[in-house]
N, C-alpha and C. Protein backbone atom coordinates (compact mmCIF):
# COMPACT_ATOMS: atom_id res chain seq x y z
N UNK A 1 11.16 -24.17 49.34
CA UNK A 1 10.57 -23.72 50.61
C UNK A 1 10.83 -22.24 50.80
N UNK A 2 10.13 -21.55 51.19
CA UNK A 2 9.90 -20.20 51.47
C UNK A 2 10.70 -19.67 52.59
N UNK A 3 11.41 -18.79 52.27
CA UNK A 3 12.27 -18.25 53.61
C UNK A 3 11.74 -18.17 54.93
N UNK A 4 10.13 -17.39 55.24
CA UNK A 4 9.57 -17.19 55.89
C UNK A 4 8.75 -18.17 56.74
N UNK A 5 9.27 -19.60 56.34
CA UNK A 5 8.45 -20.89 56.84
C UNK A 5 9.65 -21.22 57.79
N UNK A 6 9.76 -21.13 58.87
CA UNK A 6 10.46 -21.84 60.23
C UNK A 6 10.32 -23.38 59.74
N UNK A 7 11.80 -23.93 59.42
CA UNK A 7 11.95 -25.16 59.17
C UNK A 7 12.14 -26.15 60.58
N UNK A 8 11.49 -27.39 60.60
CA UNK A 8 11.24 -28.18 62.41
C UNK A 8 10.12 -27.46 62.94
N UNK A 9 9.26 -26.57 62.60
CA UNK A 9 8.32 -25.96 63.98
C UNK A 9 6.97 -26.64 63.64
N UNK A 10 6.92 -27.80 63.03
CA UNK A 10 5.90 -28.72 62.88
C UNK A 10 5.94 -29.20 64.00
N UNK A 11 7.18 -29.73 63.56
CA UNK A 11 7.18 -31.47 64.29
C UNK A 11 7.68 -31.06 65.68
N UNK A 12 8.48 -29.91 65.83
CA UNK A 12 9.03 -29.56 66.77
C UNK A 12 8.08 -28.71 68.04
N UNK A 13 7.07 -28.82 67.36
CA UNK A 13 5.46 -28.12 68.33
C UNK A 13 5.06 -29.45 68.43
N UNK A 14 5.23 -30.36 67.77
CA UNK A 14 4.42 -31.85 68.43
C UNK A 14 4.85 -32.86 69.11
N UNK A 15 6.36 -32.53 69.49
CA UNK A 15 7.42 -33.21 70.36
C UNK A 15 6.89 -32.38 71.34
N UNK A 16 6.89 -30.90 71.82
CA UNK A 16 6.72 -29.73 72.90
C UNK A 16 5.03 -30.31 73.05
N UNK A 17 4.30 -31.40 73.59
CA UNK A 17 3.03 -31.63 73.76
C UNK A 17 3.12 -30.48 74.64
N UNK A 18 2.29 -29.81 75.24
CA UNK A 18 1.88 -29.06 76.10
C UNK A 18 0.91 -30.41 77.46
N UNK A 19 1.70 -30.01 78.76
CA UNK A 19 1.63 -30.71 79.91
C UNK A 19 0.54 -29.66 80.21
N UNK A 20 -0.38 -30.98 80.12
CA UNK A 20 -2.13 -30.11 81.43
C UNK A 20 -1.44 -29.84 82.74
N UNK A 21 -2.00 -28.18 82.59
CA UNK A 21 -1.76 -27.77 84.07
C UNK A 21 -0.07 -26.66 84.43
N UNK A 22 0.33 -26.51 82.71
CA UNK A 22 1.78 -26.40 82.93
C UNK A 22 1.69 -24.38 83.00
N UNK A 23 2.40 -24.38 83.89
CA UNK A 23 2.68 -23.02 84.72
C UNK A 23 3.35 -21.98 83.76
N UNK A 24 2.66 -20.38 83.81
CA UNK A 24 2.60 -19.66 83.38
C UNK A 24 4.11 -19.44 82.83
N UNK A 25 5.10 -19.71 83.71
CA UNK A 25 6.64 -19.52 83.39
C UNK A 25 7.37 -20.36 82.87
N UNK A 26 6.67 -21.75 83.08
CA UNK A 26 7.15 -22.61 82.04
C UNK A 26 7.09 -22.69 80.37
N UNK A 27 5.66 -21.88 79.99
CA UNK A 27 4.72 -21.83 78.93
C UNK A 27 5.54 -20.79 78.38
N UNK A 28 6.19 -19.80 79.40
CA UNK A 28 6.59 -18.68 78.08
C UNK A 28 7.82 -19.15 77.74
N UNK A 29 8.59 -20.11 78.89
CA UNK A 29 9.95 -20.26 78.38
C UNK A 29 10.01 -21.30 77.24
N UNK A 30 8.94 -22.07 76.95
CA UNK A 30 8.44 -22.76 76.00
C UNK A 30 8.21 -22.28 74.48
N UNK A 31 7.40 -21.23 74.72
CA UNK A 31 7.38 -20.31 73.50
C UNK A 31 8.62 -19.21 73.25
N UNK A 32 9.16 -18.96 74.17
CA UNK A 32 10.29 -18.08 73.69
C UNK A 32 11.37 -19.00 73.26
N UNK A 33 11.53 -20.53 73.98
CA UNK A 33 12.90 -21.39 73.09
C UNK A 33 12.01 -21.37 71.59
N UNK A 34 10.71 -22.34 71.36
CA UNK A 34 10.41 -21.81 69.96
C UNK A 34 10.58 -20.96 69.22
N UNK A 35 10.56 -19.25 69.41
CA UNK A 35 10.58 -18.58 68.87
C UNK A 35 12.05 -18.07 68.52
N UNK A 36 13.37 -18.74 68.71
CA UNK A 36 14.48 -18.34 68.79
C UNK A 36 14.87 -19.35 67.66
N UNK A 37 14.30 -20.84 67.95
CA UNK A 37 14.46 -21.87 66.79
C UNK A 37 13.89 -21.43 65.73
N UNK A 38 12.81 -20.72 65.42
CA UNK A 38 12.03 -19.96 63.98
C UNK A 38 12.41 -19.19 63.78
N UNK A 39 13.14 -17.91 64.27
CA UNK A 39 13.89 -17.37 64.06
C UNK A 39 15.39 -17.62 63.50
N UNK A 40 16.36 -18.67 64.34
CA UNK A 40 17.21 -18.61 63.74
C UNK A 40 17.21 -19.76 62.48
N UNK A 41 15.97 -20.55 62.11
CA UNK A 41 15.85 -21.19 61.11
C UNK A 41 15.86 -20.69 59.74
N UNK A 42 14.66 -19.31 60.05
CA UNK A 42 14.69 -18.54 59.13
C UNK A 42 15.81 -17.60 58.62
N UNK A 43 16.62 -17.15 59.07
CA UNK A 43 17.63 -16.27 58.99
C UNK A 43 18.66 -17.64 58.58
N UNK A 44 18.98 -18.38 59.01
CA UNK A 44 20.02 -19.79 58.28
C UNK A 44 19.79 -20.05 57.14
N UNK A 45 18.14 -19.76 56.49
CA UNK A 45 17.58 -20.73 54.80
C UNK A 45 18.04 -19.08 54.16
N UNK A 46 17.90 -18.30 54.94
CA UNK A 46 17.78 -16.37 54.12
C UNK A 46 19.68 -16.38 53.85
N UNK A 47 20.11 -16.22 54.37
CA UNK A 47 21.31 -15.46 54.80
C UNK A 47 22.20 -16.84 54.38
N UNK A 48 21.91 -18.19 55.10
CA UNK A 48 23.13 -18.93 54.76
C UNK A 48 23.84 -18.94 56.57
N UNK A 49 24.24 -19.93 56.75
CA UNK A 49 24.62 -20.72 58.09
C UNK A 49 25.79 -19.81 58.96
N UNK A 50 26.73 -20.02 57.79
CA UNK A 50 28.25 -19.47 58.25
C UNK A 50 27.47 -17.22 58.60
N UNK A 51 26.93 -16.62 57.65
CA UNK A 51 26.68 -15.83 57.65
C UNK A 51 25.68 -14.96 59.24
N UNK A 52 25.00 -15.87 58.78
CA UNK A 52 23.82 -15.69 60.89
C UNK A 52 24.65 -15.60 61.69
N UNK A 53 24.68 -14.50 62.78
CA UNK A 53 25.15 -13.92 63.52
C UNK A 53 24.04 -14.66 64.96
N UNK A 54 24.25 -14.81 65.96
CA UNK A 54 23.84 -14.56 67.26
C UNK A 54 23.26 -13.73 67.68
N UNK A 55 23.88 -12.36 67.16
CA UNK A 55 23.14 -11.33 66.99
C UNK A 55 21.76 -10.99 66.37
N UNK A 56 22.25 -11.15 65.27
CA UNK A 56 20.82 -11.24 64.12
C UNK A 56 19.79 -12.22 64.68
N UNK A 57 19.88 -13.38 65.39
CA UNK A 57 18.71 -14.54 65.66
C UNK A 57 18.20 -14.02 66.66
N UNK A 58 19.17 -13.22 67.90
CA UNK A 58 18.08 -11.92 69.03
C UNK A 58 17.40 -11.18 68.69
N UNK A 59 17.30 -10.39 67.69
CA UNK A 59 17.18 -9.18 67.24
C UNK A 59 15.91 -9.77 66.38
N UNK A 60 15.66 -10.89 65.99
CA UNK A 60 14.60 -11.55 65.54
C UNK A 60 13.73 -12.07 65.53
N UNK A 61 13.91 -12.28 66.91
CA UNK A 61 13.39 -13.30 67.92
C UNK A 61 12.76 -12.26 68.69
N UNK A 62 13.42 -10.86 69.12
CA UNK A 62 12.62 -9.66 69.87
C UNK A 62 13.75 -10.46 71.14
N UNK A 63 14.77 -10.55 71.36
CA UNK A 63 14.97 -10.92 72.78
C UNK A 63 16.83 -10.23 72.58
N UNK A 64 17.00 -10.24 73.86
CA UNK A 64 18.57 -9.91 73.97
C UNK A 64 19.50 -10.84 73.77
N UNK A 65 20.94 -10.78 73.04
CA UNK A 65 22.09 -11.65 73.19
C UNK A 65 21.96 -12.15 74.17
N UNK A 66 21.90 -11.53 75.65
CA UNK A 66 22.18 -12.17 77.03
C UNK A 66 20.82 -13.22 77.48
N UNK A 67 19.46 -13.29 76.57
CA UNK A 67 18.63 -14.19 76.94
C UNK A 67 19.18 -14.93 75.87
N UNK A 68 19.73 -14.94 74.54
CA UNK A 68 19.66 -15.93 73.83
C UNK A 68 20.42 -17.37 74.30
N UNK A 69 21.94 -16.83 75.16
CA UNK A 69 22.06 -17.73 76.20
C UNK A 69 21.92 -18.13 76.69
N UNK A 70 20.46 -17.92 77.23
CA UNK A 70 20.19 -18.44 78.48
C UNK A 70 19.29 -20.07 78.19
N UNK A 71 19.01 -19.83 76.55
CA UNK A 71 18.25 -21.34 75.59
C UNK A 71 19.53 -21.95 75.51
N UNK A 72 20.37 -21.09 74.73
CA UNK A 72 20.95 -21.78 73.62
C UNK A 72 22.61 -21.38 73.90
N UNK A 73 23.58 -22.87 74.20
CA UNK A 73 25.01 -21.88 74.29
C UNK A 73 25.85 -21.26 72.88
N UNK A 74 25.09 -21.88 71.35
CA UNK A 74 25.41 -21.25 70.54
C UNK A 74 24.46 -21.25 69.44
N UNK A 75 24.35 -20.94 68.20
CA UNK A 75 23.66 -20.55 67.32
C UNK A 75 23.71 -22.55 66.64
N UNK A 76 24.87 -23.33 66.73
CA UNK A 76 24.99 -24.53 66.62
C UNK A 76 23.92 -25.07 67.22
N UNK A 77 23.26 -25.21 68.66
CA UNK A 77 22.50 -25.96 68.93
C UNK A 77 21.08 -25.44 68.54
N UNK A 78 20.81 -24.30 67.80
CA UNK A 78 19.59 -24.87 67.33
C UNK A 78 19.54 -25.80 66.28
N UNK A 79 20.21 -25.72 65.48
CA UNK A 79 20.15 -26.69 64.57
C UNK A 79 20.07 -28.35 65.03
N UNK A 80 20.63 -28.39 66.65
CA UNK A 80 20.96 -29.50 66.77
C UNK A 80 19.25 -29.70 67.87
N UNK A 81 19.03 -29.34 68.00
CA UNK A 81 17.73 -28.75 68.84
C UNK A 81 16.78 -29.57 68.14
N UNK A 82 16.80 -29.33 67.09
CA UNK A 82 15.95 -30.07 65.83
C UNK A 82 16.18 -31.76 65.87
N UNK A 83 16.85 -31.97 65.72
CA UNK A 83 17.62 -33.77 65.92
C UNK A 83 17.36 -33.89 67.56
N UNK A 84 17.71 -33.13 68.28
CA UNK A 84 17.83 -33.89 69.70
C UNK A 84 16.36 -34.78 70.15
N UNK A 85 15.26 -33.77 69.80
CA UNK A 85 13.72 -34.40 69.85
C UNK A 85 13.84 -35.79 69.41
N UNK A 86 14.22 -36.25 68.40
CA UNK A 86 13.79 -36.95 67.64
C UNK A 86 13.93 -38.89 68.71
N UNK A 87 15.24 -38.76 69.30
CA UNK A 87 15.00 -40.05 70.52
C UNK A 87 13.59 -40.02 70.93
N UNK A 88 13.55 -38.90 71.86
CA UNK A 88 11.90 -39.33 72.60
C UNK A 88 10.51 -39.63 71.37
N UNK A 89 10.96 -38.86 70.59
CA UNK A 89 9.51 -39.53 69.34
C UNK A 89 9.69 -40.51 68.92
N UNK A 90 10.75 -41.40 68.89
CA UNK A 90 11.16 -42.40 68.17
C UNK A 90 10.62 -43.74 69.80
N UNK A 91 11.38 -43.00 70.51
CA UNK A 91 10.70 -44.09 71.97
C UNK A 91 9.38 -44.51 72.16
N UNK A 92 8.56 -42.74 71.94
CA UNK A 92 6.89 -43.14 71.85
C UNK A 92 6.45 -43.73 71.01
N UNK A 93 6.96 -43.69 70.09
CA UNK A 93 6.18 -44.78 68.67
C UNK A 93 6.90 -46.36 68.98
N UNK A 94 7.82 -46.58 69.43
CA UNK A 94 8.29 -47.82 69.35
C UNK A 94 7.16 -48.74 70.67
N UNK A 95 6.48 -47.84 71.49
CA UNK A 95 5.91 -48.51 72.60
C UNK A 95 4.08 -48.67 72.52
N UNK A 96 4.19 -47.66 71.43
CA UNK A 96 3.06 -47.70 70.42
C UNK A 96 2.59 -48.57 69.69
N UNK A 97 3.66 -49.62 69.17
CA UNK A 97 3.77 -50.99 68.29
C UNK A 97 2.47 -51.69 68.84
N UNK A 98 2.12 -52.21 67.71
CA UNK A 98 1.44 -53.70 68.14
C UNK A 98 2.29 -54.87 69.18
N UNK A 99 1.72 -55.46 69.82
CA UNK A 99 2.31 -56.62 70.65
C UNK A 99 2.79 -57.60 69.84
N UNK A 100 3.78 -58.46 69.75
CA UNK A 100 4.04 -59.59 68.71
C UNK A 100 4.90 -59.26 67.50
N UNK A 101 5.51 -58.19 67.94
CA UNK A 101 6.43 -57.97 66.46
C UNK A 101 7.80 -58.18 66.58
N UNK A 102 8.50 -58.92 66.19
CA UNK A 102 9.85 -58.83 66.26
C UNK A 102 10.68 -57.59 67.01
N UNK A 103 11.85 -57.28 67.34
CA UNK A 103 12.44 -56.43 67.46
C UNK A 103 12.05 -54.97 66.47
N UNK A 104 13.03 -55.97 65.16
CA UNK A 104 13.27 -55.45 64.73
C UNK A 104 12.01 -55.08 63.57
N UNK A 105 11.48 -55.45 63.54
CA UNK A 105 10.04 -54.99 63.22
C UNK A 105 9.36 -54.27 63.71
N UNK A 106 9.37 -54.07 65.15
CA UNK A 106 8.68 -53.20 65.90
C UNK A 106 9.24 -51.54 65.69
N UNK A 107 10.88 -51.92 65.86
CA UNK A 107 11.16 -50.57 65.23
C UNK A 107 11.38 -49.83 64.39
N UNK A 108 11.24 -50.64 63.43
CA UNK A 108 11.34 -50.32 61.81
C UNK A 108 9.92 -49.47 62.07
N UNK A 109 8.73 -50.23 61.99
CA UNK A 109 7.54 -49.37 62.15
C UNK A 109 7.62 -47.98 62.89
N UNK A 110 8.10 -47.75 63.89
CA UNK A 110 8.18 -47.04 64.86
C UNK A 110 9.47 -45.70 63.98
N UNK A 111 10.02 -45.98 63.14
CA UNK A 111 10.96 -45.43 62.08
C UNK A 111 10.23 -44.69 61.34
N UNK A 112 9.19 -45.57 61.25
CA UNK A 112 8.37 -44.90 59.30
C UNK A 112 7.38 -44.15 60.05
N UNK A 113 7.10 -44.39 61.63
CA UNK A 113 6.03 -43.40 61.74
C UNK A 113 6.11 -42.35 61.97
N UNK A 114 7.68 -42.38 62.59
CA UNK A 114 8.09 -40.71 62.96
C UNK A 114 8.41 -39.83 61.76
N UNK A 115 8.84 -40.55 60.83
CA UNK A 115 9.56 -39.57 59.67
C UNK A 115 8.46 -39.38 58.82
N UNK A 116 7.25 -39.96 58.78
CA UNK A 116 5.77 -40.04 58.38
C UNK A 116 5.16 -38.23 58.56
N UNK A 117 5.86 -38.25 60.14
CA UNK A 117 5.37 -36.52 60.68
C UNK A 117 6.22 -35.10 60.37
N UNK A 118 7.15 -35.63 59.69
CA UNK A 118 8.46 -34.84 59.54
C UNK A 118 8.09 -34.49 58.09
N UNK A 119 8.06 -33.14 57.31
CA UNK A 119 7.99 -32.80 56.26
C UNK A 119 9.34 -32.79 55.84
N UNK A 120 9.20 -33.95 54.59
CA UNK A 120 10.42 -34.09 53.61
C UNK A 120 11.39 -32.63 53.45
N UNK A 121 10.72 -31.86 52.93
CA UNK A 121 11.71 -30.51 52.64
C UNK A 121 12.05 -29.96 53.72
N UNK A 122 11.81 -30.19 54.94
CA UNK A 122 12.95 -29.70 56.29
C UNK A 122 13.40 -31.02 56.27
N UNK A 123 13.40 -32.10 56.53
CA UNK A 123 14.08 -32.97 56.68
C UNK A 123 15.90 -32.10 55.47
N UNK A 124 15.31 -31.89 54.73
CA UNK A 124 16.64 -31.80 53.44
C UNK A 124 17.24 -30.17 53.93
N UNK A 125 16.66 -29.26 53.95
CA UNK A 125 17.01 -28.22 54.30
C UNK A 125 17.86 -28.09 55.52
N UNK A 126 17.44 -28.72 56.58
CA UNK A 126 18.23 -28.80 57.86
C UNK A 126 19.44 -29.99 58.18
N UNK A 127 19.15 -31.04 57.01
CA UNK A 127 20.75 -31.74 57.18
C UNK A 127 21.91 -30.99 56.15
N UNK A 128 21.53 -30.16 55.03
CA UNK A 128 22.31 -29.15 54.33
C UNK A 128 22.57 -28.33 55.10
N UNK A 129 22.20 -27.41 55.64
CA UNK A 129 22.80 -27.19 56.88
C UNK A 129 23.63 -27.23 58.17
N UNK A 130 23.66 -28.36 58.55
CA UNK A 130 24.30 -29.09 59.13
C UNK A 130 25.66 -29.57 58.49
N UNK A 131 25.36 -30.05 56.95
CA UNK A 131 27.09 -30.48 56.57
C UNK A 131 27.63 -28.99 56.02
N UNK A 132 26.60 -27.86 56.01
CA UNK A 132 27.35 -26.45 56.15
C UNK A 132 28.25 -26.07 57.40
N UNK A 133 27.88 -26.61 58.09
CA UNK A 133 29.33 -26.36 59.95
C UNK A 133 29.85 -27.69 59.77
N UNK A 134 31.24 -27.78 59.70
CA UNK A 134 32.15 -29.14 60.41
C UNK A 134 31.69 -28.99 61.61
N UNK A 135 31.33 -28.33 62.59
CA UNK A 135 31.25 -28.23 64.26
C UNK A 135 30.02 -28.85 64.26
N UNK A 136 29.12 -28.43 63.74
CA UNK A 136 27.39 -28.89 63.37
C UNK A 136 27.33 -30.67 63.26
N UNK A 137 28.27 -30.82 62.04
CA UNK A 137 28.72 -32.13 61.51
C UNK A 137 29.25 -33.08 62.79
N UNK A 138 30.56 -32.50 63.19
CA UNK A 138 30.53 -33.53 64.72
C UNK A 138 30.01 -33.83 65.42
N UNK A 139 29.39 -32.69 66.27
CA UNK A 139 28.45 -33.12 67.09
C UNK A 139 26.98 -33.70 66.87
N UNK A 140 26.62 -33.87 65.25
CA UNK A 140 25.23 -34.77 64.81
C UNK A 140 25.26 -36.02 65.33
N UNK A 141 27.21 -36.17 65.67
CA UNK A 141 26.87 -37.61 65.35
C UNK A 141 26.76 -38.13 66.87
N UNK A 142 26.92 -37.70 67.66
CA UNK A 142 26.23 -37.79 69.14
C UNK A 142 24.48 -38.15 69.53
N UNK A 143 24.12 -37.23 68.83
CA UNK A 143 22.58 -37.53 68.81
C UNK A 143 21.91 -38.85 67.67
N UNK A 144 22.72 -39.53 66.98
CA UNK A 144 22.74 -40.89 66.56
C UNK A 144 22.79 -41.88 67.60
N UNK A 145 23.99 -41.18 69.05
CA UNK A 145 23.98 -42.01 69.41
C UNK A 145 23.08 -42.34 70.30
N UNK A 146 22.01 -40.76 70.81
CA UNK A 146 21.13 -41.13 71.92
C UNK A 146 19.84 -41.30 71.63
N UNK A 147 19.95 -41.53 69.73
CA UNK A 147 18.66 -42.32 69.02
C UNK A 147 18.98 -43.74 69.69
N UNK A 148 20.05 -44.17 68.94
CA UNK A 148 20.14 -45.56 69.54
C UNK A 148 20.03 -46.42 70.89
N UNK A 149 20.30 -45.36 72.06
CA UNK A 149 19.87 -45.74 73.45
C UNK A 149 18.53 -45.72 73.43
N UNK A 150 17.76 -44.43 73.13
CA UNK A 150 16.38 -44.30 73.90
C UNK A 150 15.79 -45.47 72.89
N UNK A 151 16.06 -45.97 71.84
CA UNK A 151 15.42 -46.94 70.90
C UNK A 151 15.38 -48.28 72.07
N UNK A 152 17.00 -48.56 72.23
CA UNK A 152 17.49 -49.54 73.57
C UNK A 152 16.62 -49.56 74.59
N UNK A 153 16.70 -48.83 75.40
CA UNK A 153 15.22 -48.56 76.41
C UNK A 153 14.21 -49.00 76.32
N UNK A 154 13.67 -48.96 75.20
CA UNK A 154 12.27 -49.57 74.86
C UNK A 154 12.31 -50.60 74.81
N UNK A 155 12.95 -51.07 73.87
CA UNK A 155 13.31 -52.38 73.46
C UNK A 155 13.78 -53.67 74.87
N UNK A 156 14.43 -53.12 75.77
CA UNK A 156 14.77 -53.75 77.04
C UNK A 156 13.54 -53.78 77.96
N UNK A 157 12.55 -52.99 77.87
CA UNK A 157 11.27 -53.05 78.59
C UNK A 157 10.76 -54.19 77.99
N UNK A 158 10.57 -53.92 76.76
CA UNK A 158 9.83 -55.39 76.00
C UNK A 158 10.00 -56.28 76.16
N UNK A 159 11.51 -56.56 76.20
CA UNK A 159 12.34 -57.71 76.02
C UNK A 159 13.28 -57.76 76.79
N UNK A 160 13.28 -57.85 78.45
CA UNK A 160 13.93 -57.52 79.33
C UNK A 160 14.92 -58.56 79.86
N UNK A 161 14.56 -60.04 79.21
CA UNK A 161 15.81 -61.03 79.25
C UNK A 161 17.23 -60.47 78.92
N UNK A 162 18.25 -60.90 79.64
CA UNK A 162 19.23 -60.76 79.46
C UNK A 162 20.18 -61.23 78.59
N UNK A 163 19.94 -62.57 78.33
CA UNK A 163 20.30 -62.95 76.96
C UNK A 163 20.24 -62.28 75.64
N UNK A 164 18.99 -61.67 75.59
CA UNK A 164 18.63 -60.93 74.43
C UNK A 164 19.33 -59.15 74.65
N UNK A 165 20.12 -59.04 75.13
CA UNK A 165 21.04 -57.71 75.24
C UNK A 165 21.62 -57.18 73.82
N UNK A 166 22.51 -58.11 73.94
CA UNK A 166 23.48 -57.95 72.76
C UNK A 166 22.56 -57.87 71.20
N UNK A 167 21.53 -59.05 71.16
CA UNK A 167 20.87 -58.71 70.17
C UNK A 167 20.18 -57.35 70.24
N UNK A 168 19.27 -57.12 70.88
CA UNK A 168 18.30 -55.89 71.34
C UNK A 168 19.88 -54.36 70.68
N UNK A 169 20.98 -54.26 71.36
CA UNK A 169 21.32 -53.02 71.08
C UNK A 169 22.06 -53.46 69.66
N UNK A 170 22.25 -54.43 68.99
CA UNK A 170 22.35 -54.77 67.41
C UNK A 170 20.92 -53.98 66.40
N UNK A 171 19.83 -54.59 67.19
CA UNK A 171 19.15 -54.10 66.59
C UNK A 171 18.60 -52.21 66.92
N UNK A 172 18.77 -51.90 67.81
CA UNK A 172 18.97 -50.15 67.73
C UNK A 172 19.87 -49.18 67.17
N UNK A 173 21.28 -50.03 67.24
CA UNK A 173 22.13 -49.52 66.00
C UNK A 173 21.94 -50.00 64.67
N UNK A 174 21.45 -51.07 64.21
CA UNK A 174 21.13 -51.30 62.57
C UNK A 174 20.14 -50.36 62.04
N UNK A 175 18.93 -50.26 62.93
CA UNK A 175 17.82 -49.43 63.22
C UNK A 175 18.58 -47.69 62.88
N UNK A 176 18.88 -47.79 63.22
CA UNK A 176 19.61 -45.98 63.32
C UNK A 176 20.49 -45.86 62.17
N UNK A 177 21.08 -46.88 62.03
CA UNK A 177 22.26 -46.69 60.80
C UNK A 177 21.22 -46.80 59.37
N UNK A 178 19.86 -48.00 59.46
CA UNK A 178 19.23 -47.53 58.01
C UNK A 178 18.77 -46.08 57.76
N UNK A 179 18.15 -45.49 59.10
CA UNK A 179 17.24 -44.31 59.05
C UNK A 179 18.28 -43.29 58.56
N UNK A 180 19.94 -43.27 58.64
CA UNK A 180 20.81 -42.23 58.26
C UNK A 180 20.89 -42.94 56.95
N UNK A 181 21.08 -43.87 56.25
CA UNK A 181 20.93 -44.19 54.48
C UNK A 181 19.84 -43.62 54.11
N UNK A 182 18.59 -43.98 54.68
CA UNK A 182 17.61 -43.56 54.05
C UNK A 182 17.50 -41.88 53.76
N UNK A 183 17.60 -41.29 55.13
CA UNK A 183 18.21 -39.47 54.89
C UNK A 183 19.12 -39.12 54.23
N UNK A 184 20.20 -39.81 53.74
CA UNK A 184 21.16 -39.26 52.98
C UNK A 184 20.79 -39.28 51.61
N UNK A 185 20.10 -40.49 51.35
CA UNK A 185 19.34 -40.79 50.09
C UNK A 185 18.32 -39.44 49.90
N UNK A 186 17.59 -39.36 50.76
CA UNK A 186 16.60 -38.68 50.26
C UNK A 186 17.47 -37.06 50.05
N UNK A 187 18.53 -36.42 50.74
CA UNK A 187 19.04 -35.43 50.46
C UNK A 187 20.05 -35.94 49.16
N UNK A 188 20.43 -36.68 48.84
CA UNK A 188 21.29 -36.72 47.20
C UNK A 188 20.29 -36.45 46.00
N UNK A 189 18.96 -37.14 46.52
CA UNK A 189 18.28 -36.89 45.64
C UNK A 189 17.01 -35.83 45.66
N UNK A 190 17.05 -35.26 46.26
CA UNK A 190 17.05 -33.89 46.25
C UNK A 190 15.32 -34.34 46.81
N UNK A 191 14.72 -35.32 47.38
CA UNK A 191 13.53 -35.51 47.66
C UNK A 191 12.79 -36.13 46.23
N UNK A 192 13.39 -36.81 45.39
CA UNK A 192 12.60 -37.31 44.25
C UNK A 192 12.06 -38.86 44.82
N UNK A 193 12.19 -39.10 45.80
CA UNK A 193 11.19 -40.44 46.21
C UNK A 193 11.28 -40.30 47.58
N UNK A 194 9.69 -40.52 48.33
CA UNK A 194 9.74 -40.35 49.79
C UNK A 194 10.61 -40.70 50.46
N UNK A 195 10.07 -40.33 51.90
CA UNK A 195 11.60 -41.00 53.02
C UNK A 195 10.78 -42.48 53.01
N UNK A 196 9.68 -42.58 53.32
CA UNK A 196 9.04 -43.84 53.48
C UNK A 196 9.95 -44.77 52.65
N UNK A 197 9.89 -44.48 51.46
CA UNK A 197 10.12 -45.61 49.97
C UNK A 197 11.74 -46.06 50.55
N UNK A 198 12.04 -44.31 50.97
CA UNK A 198 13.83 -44.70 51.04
C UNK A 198 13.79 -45.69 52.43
N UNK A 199 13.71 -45.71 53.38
CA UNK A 199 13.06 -46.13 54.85
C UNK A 199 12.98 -47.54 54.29
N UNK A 200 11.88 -47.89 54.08
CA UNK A 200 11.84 -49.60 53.59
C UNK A 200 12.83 -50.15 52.67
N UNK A 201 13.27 -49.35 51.76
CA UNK A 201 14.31 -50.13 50.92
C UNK A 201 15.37 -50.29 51.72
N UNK A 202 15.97 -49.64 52.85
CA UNK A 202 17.14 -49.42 53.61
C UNK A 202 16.67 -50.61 54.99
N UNK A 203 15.50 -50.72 55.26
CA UNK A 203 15.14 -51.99 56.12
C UNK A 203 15.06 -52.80 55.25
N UNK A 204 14.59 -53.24 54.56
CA UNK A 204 14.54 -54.78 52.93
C UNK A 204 16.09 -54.87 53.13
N UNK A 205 16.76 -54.15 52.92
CA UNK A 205 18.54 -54.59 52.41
C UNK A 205 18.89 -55.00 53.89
N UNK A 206 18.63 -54.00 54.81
CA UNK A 206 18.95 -54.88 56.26
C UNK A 206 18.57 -56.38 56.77
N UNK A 207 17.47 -56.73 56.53
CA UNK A 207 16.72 -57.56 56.80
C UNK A 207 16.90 -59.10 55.66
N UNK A 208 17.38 -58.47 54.48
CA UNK A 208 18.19 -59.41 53.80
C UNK A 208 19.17 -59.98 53.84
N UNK A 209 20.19 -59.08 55.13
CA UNK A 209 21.18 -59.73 55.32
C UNK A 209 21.23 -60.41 56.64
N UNK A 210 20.13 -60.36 57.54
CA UNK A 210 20.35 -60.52 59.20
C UNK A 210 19.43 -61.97 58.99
C-alpha cells in the first residue's frame, strides 16, 4: 500500500453517512476530524507509529496542535477512531438480516458483510500498528467490548424474551471473539486468503462446537 493512501477513509467516509440537512458547522467539523485521521494515517505507514509526533499530524492536516485537541486527546485515538465505528456498522447490518435466522446466524452474516466493505490491506496495516503501542494494544481491547454490546442490542430487539439473555450475549461474545481469529489470521498471514474465507472457517469451528 502506498504511503499516500489514508488507511480507514473508505470505510470510515461510509460509517460518516452524511445527515440530510446537516449544518454548515457540523460538515466542517466532519471533514476536518477526517482530515486529521488521513493525515495522521499517512504519516504512521511513512514514518512508523512510535516516530509521529502530534505535531507533525497538525502541520499535515493544515490545523494547529491546539485544534488537534480539540478531535483527538492523543495521536492514540486515531488509530482507535478506526475500530470505534465498527459497533454501529456491525448493528446496521445485523438489523439488515433476513427475518428467520438464528441468532447466531444472523450475526455471523452481519460479520461477513461489514468486513466485505473494509479493504483487506488496511484491515492489516492498522492492526500492525496498533500491536506497535502497548497503550494502543490496551485500550483495543475495550472496543471488543462495545462490539459485543451494540451486537447485544440488536439481538435483544429481535429477541426480547428474557429467557433468551444469557444465550443472546453468549452469542455476541462468540460472535466477536471469531471476528478477532479471523483478523489475526488474516494479519499472520500476511492477507494470503480473504477475511471472508478466514470469517467462515472461524464461524464453521464455532458452530461445530455449540
Amino acid at each position: 500500500m502506498q504511503n499516500n493512501i489514508a488507511l480507514g477513509a473508505n470505510y470510515k467516509r461510509r460509517e460518516q453517512t452524511k445527515v440530510s440537512g446537516e449544518g454548515l458547522r457540523a460538515r466542517k467539523r466532519r471533514e476536518t476530524l477526517q482530515r486529521i485521521t488521513d493525515a495522521g494515517m499517512r504519516l504512521f505507514i511513512a514514518r512508523g507509529y512510535a516516530e509521529t509526533r502530534v505535531d507533525d499530524i497538525a502541520e499535515a492536516a493544515g490545523i494547529s496542535r491546539r485544534t488537534f485537541f480539540h478531535y483527538f486527546e492523543s495521536k492514540d485515538d486515531i488509530l482507535l477512531s478506526l475500530q470505534s465505528g465498527i459497533g454501529a456498522m456491525l448493528s446496521q447490518a445485523l438489523r439488515d438480516t433476513p427475518a428467520g435466522l438464528r441468532p447466531l446466524d444472523a450475526v455471523r452474516a452481519a460479520v461477513i458483510a461489514v468486513s466485505a466493505t473494509i479493504p483487506p490491506a488496511d484491515m492489516i496495516a492498522i492492526d500492525r500498528l496498533m500491536r506497535a503501542s502497548p497503550a494502543v494494544q490496551a485500550r483495543k481491547q475495550a472496543s471488543y467490548v462495545a462490539q459485543e454490546q451494540a451486537l447485544l442490542a440488536v439481538l435483544r430487539e429481535r429477541w426480547p424474551m428474557p429467557e433468551r439473555e444469557a444465550g443472546l450475549r453468549l452469542v455476541a461474545m462468540l460472535a466477536v471473539g471469531a471476528m478477532r481469529l479471523a483478523l489475526e489470521a488474516l494479519s499472520r498471514e500476511d492477507g494470503k486468503r480473504p477475511l471472508v474465507v478466514l470469517l467462515n472457517e472461524a464461524f464453521d469451528a464455532l458452530q461445530a462446537e455449540v
